[in-house]
N, C-alpha and C. Protein backbone atom coordinates (compact mmCIF):
# COMPACT_ATOMS: atom_id res chain seq x y z
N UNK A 1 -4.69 13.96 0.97
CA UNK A 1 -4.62 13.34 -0.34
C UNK A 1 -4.19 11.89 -0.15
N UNK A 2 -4.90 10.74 -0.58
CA UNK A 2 -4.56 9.41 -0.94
C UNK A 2 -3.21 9.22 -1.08
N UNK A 3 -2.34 7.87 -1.06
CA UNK A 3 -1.25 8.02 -1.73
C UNK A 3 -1.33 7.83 -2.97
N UNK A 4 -2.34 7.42 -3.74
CA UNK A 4 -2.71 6.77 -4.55
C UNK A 4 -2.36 8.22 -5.46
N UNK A 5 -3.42 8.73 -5.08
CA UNK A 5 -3.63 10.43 -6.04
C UNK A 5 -2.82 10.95 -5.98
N UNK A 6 -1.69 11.26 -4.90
CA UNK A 6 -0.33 11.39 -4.96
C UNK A 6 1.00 11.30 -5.82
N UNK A 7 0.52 9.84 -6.02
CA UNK A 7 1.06 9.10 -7.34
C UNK A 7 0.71 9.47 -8.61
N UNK A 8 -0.23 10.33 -8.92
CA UNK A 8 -0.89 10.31 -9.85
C UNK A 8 -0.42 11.90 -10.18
N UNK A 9 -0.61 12.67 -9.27
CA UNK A 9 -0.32 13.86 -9.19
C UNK A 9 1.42 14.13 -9.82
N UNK A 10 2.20 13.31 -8.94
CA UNK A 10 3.74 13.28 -9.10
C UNK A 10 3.76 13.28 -10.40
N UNK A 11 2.92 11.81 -11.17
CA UNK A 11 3.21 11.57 -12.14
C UNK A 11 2.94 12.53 -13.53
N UNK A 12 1.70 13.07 -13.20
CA UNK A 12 1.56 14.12 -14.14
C UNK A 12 2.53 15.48 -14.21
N UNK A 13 3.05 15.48 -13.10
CA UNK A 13 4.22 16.83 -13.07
C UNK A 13 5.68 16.24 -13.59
N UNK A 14 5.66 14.79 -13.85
CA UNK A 14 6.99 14.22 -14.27
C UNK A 14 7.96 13.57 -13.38
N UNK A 15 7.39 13.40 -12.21
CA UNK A 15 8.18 12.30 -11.71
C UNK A 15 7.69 10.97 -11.52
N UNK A 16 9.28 10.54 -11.52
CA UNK A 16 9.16 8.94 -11.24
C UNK A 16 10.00 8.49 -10.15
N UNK A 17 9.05 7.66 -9.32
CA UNK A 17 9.39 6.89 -8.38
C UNK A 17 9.85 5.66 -8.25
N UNK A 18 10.57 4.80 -7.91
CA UNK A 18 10.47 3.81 -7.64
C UNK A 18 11.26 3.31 -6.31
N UNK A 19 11.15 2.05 -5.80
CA UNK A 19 11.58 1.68 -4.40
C UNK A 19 12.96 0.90 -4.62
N UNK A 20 13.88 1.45 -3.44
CA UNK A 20 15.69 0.86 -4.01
C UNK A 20 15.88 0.44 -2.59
N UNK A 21 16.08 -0.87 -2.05
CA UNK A 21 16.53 -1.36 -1.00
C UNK A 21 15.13 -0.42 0.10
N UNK A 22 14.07 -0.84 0.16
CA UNK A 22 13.10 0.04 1.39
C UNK A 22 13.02 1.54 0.87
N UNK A 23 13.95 2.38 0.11
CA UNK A 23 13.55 3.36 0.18
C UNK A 23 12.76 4.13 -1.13
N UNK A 24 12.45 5.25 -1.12
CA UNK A 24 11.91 5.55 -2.03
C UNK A 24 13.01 6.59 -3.08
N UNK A 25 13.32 6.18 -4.44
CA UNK A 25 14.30 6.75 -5.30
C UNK A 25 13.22 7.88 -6.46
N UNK A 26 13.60 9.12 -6.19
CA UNK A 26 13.12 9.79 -7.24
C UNK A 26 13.70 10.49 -8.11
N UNK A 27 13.25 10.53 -9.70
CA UNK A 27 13.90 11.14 -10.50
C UNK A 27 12.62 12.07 -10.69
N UNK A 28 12.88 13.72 -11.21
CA UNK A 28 12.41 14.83 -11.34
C UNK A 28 12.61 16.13 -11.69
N UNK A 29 11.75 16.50 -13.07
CA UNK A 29 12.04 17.42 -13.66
C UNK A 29 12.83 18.47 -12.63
N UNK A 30 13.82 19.60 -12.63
CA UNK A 30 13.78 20.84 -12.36
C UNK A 30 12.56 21.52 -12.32
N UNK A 31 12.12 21.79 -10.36
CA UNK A 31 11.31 22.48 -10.11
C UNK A 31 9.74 21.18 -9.97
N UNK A 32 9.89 20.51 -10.49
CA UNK A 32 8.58 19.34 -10.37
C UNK A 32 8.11 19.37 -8.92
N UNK A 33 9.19 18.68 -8.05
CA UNK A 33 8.82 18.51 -7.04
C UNK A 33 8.94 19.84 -5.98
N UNK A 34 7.89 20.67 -5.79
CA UNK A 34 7.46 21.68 -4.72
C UNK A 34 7.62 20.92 -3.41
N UNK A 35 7.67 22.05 -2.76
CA UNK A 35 8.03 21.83 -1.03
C UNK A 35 6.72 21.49 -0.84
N UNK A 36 5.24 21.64 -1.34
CA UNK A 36 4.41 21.19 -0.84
C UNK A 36 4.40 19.63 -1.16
N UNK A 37 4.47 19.38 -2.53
CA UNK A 37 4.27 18.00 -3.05
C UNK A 37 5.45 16.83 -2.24
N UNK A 38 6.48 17.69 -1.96
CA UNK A 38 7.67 16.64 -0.77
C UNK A 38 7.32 16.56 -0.02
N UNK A 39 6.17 17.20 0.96
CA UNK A 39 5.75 17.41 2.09
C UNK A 39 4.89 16.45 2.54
N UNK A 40 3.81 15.92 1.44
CA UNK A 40 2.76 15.25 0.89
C UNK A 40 3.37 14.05 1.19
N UNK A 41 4.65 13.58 0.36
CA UNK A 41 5.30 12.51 -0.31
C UNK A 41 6.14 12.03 1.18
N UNK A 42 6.72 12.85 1.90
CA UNK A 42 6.99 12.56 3.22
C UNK A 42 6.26 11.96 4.39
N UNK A 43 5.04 12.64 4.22
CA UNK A 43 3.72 11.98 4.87
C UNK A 43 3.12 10.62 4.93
N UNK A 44 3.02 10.41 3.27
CA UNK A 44 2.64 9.08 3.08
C UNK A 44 3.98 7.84 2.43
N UNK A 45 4.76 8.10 3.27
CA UNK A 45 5.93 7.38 2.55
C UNK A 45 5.92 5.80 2.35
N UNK A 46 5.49 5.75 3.82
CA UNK A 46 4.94 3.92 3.96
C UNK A 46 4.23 3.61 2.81
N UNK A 47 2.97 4.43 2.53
CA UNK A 47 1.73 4.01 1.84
C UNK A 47 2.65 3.86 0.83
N UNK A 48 3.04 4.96 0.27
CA UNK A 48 3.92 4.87 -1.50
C UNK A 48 4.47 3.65 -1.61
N UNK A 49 5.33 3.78 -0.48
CA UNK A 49 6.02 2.48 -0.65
C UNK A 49 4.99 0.74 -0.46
N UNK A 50 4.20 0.96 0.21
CA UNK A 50 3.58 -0.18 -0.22
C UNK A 50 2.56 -0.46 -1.13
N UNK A 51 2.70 0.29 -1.90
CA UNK A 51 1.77 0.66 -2.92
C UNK A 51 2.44 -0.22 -4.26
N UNK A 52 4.03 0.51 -4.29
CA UNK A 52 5.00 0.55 -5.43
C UNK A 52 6.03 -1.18 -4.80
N UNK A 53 5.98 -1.89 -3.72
CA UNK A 53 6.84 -2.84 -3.55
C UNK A 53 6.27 -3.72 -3.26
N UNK A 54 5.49 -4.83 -4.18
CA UNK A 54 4.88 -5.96 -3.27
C UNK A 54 5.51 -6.81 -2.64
N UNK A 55 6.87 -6.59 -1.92
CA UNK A 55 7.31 -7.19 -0.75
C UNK A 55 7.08 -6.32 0.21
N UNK A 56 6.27 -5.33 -0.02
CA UNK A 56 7.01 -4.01 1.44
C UNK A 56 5.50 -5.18 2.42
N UNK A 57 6.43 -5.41 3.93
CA UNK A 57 5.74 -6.18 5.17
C UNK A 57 5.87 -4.55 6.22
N UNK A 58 4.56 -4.01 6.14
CA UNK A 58 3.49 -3.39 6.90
C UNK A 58 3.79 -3.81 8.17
N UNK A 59 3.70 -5.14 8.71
CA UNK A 59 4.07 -6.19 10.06
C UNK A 59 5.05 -5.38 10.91
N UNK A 60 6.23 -5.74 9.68
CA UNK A 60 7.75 -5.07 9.86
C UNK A 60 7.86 -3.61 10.41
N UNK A 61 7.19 -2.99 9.55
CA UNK A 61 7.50 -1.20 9.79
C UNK A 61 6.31 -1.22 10.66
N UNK A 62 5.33 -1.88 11.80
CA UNK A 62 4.79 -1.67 12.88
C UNK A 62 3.68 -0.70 12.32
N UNK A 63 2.96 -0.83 11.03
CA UNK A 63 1.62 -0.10 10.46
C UNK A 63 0.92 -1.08 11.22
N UNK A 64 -0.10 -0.70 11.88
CA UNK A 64 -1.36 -1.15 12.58
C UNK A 64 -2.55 -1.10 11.78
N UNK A 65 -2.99 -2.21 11.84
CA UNK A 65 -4.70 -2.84 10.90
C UNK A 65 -5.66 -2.06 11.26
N UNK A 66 -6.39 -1.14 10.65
CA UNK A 66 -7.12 -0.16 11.12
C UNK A 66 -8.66 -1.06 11.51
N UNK A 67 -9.23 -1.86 10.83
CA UNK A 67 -10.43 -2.39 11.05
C UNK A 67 -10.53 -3.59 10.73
N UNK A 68 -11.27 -4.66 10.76
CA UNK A 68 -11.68 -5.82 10.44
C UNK A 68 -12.38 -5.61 9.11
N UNK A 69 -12.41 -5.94 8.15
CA UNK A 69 -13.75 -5.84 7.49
C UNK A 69 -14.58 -6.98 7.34
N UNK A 70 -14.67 -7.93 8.44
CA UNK A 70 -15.74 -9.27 8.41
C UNK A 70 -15.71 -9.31 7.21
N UNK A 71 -14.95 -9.84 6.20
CA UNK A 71 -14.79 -10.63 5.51
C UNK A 71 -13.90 -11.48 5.52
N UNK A 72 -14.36 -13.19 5.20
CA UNK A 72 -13.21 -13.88 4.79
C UNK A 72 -13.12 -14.44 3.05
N UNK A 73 -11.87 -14.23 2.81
CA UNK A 73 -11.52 -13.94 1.31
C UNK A 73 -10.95 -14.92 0.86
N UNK A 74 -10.49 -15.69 -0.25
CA UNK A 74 -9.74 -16.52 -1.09
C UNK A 74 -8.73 -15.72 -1.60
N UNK A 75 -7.60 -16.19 -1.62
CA UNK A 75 -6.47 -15.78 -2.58
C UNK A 75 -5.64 -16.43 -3.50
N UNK A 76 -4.35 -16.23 -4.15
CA UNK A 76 -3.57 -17.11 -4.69
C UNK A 76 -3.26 -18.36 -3.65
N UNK A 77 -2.38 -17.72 -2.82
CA UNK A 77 -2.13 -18.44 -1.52
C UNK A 77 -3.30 -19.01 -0.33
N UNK A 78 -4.57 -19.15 -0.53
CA UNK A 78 -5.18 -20.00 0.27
C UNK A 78 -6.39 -18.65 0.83
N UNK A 79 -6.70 -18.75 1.90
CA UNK A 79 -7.75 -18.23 2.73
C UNK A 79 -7.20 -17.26 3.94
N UNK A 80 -7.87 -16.17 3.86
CA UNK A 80 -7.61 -15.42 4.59
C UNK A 80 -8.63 -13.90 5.24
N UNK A 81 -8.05 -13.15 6.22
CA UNK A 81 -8.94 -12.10 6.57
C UNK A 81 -8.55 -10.50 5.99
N UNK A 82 -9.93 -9.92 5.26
CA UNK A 82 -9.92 -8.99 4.92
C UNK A 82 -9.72 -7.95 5.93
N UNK A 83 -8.68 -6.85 5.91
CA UNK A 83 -8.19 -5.81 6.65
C UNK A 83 -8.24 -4.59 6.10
N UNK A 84 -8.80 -3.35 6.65
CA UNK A 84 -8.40 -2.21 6.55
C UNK A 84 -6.84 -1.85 6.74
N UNK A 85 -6.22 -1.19 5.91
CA UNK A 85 -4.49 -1.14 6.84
C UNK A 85 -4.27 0.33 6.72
N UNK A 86 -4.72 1.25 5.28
CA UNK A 86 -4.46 2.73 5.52
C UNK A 86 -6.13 2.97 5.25
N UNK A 87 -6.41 4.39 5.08
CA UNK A 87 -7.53 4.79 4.61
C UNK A 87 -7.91 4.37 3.61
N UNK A 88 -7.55 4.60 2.50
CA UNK A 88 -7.83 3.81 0.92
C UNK A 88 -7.13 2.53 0.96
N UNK A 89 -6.23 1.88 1.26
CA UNK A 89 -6.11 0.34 1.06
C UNK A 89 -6.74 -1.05 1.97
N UNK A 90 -6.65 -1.78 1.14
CA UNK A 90 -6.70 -3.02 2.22
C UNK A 90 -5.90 -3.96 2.21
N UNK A 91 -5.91 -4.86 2.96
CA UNK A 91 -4.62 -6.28 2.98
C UNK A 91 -5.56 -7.28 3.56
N UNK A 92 -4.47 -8.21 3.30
CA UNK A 92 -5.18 -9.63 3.87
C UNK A 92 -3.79 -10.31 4.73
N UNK A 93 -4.95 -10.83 5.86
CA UNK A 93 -4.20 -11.55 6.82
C UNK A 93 -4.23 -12.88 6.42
N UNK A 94 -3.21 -13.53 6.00
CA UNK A 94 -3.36 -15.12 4.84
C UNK A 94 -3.85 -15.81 6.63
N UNK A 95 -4.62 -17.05 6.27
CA UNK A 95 -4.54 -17.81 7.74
C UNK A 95 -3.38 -18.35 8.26
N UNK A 96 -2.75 -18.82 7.47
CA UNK A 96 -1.23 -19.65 7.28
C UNK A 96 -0.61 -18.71 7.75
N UNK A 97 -0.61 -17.53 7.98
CA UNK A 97 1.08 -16.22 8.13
C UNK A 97 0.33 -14.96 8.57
N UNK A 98 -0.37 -15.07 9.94
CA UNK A 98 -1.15 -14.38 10.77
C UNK A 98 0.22 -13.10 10.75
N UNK A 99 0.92 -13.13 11.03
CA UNK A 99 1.97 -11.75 11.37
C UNK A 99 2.02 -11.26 10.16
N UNK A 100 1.40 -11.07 8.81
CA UNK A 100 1.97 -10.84 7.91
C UNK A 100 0.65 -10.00 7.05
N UNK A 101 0.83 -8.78 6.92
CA UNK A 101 -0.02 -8.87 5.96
C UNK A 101 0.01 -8.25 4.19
N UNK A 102 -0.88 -8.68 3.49
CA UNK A 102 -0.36 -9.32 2.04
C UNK A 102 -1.33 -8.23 1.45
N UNK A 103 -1.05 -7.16 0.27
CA UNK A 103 -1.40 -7.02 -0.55
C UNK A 103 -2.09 -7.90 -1.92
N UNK A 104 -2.66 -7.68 -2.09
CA UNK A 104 -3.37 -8.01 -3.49
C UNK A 104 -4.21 -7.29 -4.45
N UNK A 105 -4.00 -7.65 -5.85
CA UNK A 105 -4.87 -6.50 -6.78
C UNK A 105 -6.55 -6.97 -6.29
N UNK A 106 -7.29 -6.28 -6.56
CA UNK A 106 -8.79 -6.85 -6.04
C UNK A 106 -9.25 -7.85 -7.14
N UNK A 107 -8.60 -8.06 -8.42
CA UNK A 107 -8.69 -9.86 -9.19
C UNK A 107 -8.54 -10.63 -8.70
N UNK A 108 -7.59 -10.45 -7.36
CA UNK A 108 -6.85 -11.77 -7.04
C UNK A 108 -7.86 -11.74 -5.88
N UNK A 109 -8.20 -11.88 -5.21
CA UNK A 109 -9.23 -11.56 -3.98
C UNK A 109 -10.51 -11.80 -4.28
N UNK A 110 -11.00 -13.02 -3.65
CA UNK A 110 -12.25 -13.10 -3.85
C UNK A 110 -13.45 -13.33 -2.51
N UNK A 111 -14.40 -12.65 -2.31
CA UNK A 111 -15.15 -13.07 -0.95
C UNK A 111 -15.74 -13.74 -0.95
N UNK A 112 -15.57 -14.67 0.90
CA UNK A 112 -16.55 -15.45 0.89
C UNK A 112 -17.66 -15.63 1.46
N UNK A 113 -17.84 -14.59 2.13
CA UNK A 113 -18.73 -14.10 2.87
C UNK A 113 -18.77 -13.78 3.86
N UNK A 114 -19.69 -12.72 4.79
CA UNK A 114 -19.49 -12.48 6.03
C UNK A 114 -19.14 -13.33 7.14
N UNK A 115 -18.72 -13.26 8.37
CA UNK A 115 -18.83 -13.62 9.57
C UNK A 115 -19.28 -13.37 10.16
């Protein structure tokens, strides 16, 4: 399961997440959260969390760029390379802050074409 759908899932059973100093804080009905759905939520903890913190640095916690996607992109912050980072997400490597890579909603992201 995505973390995405994850999120979605939690949310329809009544919990809420959010991120407190790196970690992940949950509030939840009695009984909401099943040993399977913690199990899930344990799994993809990174993802959640970089899903839910647009400071969480991927770099930092040593997540590895799964693919290139030959694209180079425009952003708020300038020009940069489109990255695979989990299965369903992507990031961008800004040119300016190569160690770093940056979330964005796909509004903010624009391509400029292959390489």
């Amino acid at each position: 399961m995505s973390a995405l759908a994850l999120l979605k899932r939690l949310g329809d059973v009544g919990v809420t997440i959010t991120v407190v100093d790196g970690n992940l804080d949950l509030v939840a009905p009695k009984g909401a959260l099943t040993p399977e759905l913690r199990a899930e939520l344990t799994l993809a903890k990174l993802e959640v969390i970089s899903i839910l913190d647009p400071a969480f640095d991927p770099v930092a916690h040593h997540i590895e760029l799964c693919s290139f996607l030959q694209r180079t992109v425009r952003t708020p912050e300038g020009p940069g390379k489109l990255w695979q980072v989990f299965h369903d997400r992507v990031g961008v490597v800004l040119d300016g802050l190569p160690s770093r890579v940056t979330f964005y909603e796909p509004r903010d992201v624009s391509v400029r074409g292959s390489e």
